[in-house]
PDB file of N, CA and C in Angstrom:
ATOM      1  N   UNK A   1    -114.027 120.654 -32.242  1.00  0.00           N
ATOM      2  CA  UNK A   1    -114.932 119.969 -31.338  1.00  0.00           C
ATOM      3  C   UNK A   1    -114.367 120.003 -29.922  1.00  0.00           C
ATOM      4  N   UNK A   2    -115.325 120.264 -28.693  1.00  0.00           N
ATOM      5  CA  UNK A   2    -114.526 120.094 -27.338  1.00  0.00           C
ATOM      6  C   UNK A   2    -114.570 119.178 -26.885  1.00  0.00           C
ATOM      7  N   UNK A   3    -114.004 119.358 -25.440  1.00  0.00           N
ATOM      8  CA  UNK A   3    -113.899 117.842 -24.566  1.00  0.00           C
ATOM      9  C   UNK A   3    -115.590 117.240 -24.222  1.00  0.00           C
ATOM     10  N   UNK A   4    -115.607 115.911 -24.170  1.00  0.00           N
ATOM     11  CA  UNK A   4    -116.916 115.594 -23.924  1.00  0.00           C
ATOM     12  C   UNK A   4    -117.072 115.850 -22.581  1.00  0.00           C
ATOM     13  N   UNK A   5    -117.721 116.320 -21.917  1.00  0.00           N
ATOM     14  CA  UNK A   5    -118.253 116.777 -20.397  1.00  0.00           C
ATOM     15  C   UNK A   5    -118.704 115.166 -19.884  1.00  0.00           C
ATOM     16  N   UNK A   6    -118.415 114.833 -18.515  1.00  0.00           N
ATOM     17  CA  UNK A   6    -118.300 113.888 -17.596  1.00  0.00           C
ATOM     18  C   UNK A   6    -119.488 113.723 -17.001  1.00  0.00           C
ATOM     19  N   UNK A   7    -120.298 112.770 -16.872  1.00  0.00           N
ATOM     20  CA  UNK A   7    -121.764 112.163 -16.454  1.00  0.00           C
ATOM     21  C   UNK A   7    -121.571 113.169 -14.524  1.00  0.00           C
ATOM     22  N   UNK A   8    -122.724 113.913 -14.577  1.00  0.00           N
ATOM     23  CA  UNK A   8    -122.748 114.330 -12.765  1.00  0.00           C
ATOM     24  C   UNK A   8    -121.789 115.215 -12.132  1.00  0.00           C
ATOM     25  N   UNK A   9    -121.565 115.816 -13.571  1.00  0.00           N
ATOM     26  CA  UNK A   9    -120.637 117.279 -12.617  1.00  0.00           C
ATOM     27  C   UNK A   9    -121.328 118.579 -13.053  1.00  0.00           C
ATOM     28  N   UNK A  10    -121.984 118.534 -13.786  1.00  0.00           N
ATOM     29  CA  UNK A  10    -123.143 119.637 -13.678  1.00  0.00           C
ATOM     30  C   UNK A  10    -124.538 119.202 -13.315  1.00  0.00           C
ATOM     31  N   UNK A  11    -125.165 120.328 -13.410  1.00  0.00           N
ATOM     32  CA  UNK A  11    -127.042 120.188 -12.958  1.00  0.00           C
ATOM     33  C   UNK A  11    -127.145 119.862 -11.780  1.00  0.00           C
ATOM     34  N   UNK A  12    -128.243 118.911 -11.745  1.00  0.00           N
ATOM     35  CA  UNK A  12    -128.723 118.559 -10.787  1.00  0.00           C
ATOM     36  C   UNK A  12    -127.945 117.721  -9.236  1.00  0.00           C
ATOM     37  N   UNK A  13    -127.272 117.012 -10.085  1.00  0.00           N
ATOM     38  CA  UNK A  13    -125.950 116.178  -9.707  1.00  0.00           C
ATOM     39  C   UNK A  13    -125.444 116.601  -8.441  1.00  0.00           C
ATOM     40  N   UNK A  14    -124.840 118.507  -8.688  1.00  0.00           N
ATOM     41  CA  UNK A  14    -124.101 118.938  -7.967  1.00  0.00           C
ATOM     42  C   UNK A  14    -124.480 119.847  -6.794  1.00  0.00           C
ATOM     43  N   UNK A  15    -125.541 119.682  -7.099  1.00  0.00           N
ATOM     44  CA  UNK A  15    -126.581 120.201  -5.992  1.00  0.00           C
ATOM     45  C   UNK A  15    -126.723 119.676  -4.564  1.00  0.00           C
ATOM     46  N   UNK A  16    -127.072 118.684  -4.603  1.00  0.00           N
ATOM     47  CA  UNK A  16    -127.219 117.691  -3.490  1.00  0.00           C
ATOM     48  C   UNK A  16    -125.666 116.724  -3.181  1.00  0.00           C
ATOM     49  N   UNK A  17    -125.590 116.944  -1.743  1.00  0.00           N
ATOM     50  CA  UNK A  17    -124.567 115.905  -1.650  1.00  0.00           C
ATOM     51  C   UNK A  17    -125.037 115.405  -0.232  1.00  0.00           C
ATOM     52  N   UNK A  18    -124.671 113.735  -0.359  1.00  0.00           N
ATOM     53  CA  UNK A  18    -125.314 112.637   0.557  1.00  0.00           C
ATOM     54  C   UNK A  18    -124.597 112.946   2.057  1.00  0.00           C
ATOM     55  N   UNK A  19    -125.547 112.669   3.172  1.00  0.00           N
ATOM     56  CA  UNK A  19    -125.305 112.952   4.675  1.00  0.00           C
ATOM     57  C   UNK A  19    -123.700 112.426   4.823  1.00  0.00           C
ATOM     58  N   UNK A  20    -123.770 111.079   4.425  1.00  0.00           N
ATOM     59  CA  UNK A  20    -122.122 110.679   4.879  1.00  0.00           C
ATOM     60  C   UNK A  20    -120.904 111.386   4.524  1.00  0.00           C
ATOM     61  N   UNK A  21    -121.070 112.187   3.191  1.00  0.00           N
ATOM     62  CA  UNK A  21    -119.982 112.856   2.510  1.00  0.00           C
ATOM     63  C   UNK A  21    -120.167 114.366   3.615  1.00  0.00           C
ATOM     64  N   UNK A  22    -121.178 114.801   3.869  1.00  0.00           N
ATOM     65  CA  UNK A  22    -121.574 115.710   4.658  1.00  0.00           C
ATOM     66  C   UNK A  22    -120.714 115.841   6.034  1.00  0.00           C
ATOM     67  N   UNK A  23    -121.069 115.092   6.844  1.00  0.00           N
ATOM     68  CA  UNK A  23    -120.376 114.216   7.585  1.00  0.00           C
ATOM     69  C   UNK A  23    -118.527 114.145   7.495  1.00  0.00           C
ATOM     70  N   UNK A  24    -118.023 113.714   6.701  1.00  0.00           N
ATOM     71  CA  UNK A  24    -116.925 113.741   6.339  1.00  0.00           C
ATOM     72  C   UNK A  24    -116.270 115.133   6.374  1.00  0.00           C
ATOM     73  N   UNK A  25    -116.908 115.771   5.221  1.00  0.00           N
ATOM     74  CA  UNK A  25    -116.755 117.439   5.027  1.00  0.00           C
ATOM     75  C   UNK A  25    -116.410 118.174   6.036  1.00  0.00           C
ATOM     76  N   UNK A  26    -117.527 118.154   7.185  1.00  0.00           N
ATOM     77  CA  UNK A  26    -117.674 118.541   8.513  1.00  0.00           C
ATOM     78  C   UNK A  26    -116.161 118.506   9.289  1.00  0.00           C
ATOM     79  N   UNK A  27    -116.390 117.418   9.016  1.00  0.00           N
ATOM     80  CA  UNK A  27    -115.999 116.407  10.327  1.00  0.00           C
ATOM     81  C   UNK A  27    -116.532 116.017  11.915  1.00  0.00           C
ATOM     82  N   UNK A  28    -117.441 115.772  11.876  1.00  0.00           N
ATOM     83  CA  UNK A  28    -118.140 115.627  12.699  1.00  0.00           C
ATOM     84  C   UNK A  28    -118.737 114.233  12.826  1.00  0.00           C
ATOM     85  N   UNK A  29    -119.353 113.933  14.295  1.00  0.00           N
ATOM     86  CA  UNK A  29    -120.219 112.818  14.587  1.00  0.00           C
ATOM     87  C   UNK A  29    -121.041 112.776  13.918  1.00  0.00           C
ATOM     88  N   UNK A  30    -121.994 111.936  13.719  1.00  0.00           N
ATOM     89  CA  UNK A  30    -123.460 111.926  13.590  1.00  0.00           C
ATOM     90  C   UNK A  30    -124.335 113.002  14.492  1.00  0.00           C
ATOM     91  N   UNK A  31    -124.201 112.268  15.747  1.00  0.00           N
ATOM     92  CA  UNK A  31    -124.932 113.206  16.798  1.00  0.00           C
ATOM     93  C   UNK A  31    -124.566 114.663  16.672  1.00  0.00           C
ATOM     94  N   UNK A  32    -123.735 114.865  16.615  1.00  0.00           N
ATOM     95  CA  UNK A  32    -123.040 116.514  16.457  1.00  0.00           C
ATOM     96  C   UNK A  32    -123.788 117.330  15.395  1.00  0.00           C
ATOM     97  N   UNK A  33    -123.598 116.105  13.695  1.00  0.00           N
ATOM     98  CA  UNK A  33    -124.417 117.280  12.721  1.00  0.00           C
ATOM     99  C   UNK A  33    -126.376 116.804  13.099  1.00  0.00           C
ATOM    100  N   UNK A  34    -126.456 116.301  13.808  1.00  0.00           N
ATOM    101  CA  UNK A  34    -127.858 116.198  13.794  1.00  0.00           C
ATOM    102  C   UNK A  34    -128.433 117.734  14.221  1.00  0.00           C
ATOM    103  N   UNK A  35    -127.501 117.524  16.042  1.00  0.00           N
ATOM    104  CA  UNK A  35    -127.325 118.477  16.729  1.00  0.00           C
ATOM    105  C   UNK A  35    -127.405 120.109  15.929  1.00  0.00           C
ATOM    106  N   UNK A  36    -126.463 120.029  15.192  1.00  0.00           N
ATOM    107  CA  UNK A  36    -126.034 121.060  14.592  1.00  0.00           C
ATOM    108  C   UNK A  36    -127.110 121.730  13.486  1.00  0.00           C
ATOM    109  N   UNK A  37    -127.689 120.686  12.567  1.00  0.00           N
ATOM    110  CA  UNK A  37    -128.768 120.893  12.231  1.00  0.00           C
ATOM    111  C   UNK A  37    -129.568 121.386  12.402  1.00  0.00           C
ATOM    112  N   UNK A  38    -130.463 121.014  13.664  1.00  0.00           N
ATOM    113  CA  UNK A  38    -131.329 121.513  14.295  1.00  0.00           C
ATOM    114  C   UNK A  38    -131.150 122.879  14.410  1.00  0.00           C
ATOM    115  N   UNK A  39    -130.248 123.197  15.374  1.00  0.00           N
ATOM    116  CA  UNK A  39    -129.605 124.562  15.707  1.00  0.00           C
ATOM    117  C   UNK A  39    -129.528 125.348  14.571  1.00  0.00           C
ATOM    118  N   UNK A  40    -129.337 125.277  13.220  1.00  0.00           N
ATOM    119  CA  UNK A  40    -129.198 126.236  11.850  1.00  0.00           C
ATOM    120  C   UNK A  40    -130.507 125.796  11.381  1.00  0.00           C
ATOM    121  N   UNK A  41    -131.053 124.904  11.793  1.00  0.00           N
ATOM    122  CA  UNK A  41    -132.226 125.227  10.754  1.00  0.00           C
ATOM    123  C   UNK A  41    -132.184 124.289   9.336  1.00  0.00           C
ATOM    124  N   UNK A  42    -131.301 123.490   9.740  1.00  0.00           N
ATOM    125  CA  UNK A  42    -130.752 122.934   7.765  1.00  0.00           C
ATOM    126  C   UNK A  42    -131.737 121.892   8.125  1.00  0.00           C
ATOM    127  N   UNK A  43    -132.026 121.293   6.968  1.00  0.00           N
ATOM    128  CA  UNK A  43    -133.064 120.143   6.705  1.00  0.00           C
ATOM    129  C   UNK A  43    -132.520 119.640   5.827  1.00  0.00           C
ATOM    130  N   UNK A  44    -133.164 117.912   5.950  1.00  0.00           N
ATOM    131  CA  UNK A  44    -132.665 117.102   4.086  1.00  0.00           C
ATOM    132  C   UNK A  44    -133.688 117.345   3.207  1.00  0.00           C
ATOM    133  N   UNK A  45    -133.318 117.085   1.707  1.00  0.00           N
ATOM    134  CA  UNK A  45    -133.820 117.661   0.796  1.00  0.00           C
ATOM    135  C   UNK A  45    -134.556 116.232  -0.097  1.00  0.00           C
ATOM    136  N   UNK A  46    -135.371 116.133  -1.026  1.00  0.00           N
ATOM    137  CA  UNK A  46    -135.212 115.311  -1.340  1.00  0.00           C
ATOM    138  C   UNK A  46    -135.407 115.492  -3.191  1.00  0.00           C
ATOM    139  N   UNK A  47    -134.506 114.792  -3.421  1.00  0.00           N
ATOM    140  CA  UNK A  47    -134.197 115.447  -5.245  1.00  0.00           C
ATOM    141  C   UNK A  47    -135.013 114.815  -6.042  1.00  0.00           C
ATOM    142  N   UNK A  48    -135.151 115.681  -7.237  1.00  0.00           N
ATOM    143  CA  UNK A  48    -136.052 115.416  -7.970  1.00  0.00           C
ATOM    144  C   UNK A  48    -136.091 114.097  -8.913  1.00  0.00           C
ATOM    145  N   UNK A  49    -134.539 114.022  -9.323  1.00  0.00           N
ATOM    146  CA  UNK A  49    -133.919 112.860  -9.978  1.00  0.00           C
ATOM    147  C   UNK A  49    -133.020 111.981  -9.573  1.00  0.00           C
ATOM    148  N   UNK A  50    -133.378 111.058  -8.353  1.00  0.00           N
ATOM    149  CA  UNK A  50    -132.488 110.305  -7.374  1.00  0.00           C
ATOM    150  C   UNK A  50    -131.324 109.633  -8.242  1.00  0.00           C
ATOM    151  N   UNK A  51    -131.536 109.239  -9.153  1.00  0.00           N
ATOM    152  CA  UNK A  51    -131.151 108.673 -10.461  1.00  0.00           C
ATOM    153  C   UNK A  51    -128.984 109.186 -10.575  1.00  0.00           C
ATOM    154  N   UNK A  52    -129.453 110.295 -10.958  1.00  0.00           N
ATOM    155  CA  UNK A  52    -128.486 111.578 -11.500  1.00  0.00           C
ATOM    156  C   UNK A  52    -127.752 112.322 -10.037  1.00  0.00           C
ATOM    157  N   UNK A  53    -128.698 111.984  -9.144  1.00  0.00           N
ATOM    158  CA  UNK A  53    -128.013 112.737  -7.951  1.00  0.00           C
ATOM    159  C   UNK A  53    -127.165 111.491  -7.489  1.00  0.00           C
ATOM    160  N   UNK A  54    -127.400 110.077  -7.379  1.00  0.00           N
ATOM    161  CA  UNK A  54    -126.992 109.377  -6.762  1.00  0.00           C
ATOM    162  C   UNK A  54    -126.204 108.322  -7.467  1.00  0.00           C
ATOM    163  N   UNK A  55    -126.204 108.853  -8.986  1.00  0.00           N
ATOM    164  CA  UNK A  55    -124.723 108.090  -9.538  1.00  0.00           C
ATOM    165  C   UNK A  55    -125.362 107.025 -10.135  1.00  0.00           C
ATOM    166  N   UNK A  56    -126.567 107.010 -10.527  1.00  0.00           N
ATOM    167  CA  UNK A  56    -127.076 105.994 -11.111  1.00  0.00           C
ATOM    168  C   UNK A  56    -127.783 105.168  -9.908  1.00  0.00           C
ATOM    169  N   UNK A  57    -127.991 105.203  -8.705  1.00  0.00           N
ATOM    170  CA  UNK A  57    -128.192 104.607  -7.781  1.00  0.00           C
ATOM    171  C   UNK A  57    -129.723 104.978  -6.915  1.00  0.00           C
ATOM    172  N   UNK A  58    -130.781 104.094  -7.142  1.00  0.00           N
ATOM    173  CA  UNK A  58    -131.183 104.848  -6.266  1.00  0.00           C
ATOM    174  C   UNK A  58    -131.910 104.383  -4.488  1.00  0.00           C
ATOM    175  N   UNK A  59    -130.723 104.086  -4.404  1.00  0.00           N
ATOM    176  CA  UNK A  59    -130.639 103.392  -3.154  1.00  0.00           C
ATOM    177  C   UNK A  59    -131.570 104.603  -1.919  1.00  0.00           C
ATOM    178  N   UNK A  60    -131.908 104.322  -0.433  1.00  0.00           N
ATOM    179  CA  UNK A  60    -132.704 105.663  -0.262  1.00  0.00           C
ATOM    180  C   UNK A  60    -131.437 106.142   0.836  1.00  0.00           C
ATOM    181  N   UNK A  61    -131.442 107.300   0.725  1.00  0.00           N
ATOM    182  CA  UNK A  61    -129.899 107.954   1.535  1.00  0.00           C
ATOM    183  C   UNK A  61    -130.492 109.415   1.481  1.00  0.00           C
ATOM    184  N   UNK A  62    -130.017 110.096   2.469  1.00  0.00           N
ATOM    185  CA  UNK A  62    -130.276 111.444   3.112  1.00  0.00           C
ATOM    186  C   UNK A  62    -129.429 112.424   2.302  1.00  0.00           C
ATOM    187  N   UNK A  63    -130.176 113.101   1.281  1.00  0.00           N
ATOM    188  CA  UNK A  63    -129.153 114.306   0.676  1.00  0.00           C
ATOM    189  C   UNK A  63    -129.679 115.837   1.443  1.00  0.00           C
ATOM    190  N   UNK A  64    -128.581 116.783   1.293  1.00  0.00           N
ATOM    191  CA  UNK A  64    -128.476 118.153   1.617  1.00  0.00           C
ATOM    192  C   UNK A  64    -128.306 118.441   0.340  1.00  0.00           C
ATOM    193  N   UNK A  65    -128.481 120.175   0.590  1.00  0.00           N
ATOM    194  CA  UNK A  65    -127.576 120.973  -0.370  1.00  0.00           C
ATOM    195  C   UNK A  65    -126.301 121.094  -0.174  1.00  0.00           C
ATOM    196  N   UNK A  66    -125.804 121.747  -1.067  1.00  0.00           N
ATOM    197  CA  UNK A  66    -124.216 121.683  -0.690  1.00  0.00           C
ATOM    198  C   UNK A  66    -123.985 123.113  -0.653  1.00  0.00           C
ATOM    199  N   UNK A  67    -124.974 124.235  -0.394  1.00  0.00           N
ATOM    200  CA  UNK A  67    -124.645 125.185  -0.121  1.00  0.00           C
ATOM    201  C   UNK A  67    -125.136 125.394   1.588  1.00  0.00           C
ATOM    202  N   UNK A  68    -125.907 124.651   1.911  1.00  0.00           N
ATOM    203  CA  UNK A  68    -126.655 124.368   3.424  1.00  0.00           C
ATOM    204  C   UNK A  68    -124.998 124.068   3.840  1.00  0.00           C
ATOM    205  N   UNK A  69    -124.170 122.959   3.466  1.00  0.00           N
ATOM    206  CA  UNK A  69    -123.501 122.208   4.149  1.00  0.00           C
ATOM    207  C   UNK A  69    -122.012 123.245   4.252  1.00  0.00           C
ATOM    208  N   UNK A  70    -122.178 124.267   3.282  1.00  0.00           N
ATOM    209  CA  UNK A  70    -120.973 124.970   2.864  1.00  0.00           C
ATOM    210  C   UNK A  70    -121.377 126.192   4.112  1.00  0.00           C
ATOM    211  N   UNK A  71    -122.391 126.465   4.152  1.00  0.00           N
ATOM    212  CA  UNK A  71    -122.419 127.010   5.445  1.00  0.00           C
ATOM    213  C   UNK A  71    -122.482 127.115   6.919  1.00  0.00           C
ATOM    214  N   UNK A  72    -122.856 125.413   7.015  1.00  0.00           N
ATOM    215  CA  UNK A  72    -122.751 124.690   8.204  1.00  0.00           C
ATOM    216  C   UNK A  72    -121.185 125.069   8.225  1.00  0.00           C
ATOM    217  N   UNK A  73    -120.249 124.705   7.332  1.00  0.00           N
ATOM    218  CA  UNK A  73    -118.672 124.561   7.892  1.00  0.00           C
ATOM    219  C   UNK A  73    -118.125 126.086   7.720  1.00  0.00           C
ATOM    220  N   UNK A  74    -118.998 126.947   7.797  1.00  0.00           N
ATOM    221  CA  UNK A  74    -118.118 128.342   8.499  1.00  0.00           C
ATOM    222  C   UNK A  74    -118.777 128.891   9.344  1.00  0.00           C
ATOM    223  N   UNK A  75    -119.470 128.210  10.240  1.00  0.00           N
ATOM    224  CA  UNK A  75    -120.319 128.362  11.397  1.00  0.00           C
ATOM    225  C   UNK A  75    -119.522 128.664  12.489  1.00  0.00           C
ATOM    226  N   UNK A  76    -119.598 129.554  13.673  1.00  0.00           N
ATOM    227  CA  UNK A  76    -118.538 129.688  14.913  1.00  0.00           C
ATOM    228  C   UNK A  76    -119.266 128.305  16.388  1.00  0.00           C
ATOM    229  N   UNK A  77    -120.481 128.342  15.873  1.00  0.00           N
ATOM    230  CA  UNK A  77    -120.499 127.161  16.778  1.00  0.00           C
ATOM    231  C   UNK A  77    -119.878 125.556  16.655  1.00  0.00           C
ATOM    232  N   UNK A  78    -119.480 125.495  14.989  1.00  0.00           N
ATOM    233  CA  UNK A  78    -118.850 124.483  14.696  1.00  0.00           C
ATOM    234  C   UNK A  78    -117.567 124.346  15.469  1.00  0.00           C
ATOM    235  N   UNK A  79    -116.837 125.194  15.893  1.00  0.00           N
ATOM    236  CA  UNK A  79    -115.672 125.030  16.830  1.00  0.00           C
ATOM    237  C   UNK A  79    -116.088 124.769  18.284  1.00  0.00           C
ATOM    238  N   UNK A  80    -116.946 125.327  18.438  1.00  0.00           N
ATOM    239  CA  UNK A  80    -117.378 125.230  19.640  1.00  0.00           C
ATOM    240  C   UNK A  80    -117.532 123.769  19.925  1.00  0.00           C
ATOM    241  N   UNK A  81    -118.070 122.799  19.017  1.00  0.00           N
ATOM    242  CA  UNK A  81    -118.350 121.975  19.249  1.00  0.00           C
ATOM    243  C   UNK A  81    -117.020 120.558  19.009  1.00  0.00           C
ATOM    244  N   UNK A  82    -116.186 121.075  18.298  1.00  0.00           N
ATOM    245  CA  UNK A  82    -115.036 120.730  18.304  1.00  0.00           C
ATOM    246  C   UNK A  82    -114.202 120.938  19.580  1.00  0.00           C
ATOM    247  N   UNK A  83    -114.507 121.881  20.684  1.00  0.00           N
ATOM    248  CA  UNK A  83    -113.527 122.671  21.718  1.00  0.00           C
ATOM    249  C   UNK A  83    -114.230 121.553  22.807  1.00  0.00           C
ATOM    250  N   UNK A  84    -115.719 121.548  22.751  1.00  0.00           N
ATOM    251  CA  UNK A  84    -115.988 120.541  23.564  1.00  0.00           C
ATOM    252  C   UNK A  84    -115.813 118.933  23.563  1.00  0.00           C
ATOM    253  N   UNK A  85    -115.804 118.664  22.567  1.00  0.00           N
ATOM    254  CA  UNK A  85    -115.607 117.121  21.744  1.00  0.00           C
ATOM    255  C   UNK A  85    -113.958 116.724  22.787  1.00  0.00           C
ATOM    256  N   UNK A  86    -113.142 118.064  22.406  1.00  0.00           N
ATOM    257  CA  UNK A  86    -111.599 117.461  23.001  1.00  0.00           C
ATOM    258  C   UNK A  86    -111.636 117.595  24.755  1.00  0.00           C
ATOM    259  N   UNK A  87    -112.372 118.747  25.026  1.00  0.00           N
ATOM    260  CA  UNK A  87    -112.554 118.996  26.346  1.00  0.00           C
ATOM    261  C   UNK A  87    -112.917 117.186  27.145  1.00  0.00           C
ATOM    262  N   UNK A  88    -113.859 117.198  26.654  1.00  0.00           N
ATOM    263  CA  UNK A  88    -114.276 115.560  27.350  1.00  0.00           C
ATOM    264  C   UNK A  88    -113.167 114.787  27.420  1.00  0.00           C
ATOM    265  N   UNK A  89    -112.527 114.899  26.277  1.00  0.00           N
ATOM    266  CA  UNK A  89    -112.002 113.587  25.613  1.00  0.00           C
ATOM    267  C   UNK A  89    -110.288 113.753  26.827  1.00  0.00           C
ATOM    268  N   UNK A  90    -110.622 115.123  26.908  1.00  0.00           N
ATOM    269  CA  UNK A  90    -109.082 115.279  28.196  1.00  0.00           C
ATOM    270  C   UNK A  90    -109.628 114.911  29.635  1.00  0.00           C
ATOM    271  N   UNK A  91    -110.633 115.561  29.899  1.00  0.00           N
ATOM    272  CA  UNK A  91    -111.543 115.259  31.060  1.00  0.00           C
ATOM    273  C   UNK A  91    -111.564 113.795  31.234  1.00  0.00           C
ATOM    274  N   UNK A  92    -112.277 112.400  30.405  1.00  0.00           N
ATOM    275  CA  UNK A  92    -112.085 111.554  30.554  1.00  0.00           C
ATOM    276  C   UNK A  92    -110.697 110.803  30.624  1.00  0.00           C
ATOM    277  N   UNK A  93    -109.814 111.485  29.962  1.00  0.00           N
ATOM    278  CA  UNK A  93    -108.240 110.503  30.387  1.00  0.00           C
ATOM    279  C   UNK A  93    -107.844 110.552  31.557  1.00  0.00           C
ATOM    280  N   UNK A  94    -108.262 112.508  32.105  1.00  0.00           N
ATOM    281  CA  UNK A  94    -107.797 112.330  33.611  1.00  0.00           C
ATOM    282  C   UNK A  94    -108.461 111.631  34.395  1.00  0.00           C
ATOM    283  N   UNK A  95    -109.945 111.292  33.966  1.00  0.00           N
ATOM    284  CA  UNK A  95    -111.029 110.665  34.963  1.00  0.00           C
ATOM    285  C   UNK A  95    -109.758 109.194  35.535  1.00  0.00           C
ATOM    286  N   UNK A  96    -109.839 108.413  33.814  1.00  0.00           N
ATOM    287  CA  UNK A  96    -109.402 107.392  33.766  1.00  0.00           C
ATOM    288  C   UNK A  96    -107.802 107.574  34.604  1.00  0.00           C
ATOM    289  N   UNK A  97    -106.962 108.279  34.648  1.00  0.00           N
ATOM    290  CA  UNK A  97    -105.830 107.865  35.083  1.00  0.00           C
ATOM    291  C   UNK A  97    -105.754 108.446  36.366  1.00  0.00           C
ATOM    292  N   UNK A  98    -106.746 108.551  37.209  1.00  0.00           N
ATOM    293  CA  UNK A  98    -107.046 108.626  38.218  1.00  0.00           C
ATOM    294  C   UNK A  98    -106.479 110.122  38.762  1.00  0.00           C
ATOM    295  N   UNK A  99    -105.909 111.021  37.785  1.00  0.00           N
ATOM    296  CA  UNK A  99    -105.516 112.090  38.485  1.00  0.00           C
ATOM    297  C   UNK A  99    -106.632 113.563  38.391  1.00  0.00           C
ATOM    298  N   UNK A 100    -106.567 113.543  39.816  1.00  0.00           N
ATOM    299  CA  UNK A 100    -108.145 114.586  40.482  1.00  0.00           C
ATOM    300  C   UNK A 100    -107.835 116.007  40.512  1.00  0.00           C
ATOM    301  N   UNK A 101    -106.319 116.164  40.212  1.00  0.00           N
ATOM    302  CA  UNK A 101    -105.631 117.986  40.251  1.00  0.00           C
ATOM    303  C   UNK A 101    -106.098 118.048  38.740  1.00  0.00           C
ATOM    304  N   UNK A 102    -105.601 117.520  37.945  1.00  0.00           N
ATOM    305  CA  UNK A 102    -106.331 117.278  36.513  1.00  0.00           C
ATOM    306  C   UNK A 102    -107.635 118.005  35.932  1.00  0.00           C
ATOM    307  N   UNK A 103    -107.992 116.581  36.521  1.00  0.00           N
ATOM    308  CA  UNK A 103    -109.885 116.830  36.442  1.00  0.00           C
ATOM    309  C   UNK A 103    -110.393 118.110  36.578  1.00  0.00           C
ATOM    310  N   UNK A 104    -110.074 118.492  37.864  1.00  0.00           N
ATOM    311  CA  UNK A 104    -110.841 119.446  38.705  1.00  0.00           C
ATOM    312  C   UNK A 104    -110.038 120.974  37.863  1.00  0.00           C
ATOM    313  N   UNK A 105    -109.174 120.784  37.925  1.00  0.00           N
ATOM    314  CA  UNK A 105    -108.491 122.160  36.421  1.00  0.00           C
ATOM    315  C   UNK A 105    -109.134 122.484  35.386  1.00  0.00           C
ATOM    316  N   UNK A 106    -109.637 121.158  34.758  1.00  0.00           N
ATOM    317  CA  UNK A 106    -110.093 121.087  33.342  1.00  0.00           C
ATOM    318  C   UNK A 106    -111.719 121.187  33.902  1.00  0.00           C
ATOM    319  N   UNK A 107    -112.424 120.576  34.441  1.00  0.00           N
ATOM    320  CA  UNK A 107    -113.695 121.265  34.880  1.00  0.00           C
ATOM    321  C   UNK A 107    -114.016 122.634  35.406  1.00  0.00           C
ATOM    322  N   UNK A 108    -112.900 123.175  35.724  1.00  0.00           N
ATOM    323  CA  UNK A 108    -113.244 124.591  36.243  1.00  0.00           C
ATOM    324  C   UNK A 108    -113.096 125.506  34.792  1.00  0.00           C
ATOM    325  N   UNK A 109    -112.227 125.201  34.129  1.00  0.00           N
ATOM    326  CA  UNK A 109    -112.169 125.706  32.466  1.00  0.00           C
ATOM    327  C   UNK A 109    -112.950 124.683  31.694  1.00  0.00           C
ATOM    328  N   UNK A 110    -113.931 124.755  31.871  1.00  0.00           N
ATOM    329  CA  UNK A 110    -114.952 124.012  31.183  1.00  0.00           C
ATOM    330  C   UNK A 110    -115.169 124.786  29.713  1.00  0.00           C
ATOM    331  N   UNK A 111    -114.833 124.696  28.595  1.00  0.00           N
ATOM    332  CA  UNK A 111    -115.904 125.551  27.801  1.00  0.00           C
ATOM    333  C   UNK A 111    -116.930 125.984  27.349  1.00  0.00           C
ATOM    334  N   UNK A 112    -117.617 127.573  27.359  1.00  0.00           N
ATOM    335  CA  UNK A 112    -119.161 127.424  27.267  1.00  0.00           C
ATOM    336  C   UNK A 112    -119.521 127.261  25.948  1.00  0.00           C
ATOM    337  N   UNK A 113    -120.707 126.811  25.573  1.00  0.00           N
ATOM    338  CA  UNK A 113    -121.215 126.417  24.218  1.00  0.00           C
ATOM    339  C   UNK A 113    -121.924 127.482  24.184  1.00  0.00           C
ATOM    340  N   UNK A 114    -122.125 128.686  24.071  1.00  0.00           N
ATOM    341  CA  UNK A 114    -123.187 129.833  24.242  1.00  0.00           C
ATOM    342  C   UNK A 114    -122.497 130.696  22.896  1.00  0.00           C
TER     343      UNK A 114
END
């Protein structure tokens, strides 16, 4: 006799996985995979058996595929959007610590999102 197989690791189950885990995966904002979304074209899905997809739960929550999401994360604009995320995030320290040789460096190497 074999091992008994585990409730939600096959079928339907593994199909869909919820925006927040998505999210995580990514690593990304909200705004970013919305963003990002749009731009590929991915959409949410909505499953046939909320039941089985959601762990017994069927609370209402935003599922993908997990092959949509597996291709969102080998995307080249996904860095891109990572290159800009830190860009700001240097841009604003120099804003904040008042130094303008800084700033004006890091704005002239701006990175393009194209």
């Amino acid at each position: 006799m074999g091992r008994e197989r585990k409730k939600g690791d096959r079928g339907a189950a593994t199909n869909y996985i919820s925006r927040n885990q998505a999210l995580k995966k990514l690593q990304l904002s909200l705004p970013d995979f919305r963003r990002l979304c749009i731009l590929k074209g991915v959409y949410p899905h909505e499953p046939k058996n909320k039941k089985k997809v959601g762990g017994g739960s069927t609370a209402n929550r935003t599922y993908y595929y997990v092959k949509d999401i597996q291709y969102l994360a080998h995307e080249p604009v996904l860095d891109k959007f990572r290159q800009f995320k830190v860009f700001m995030r240097r841009l604003k320290k120099a804003v904040g610590k008042e130094d303008d040789e800084l700033a004006t460096r890091l704005s002239d190497n701006e990175p393009v999102l194209v």
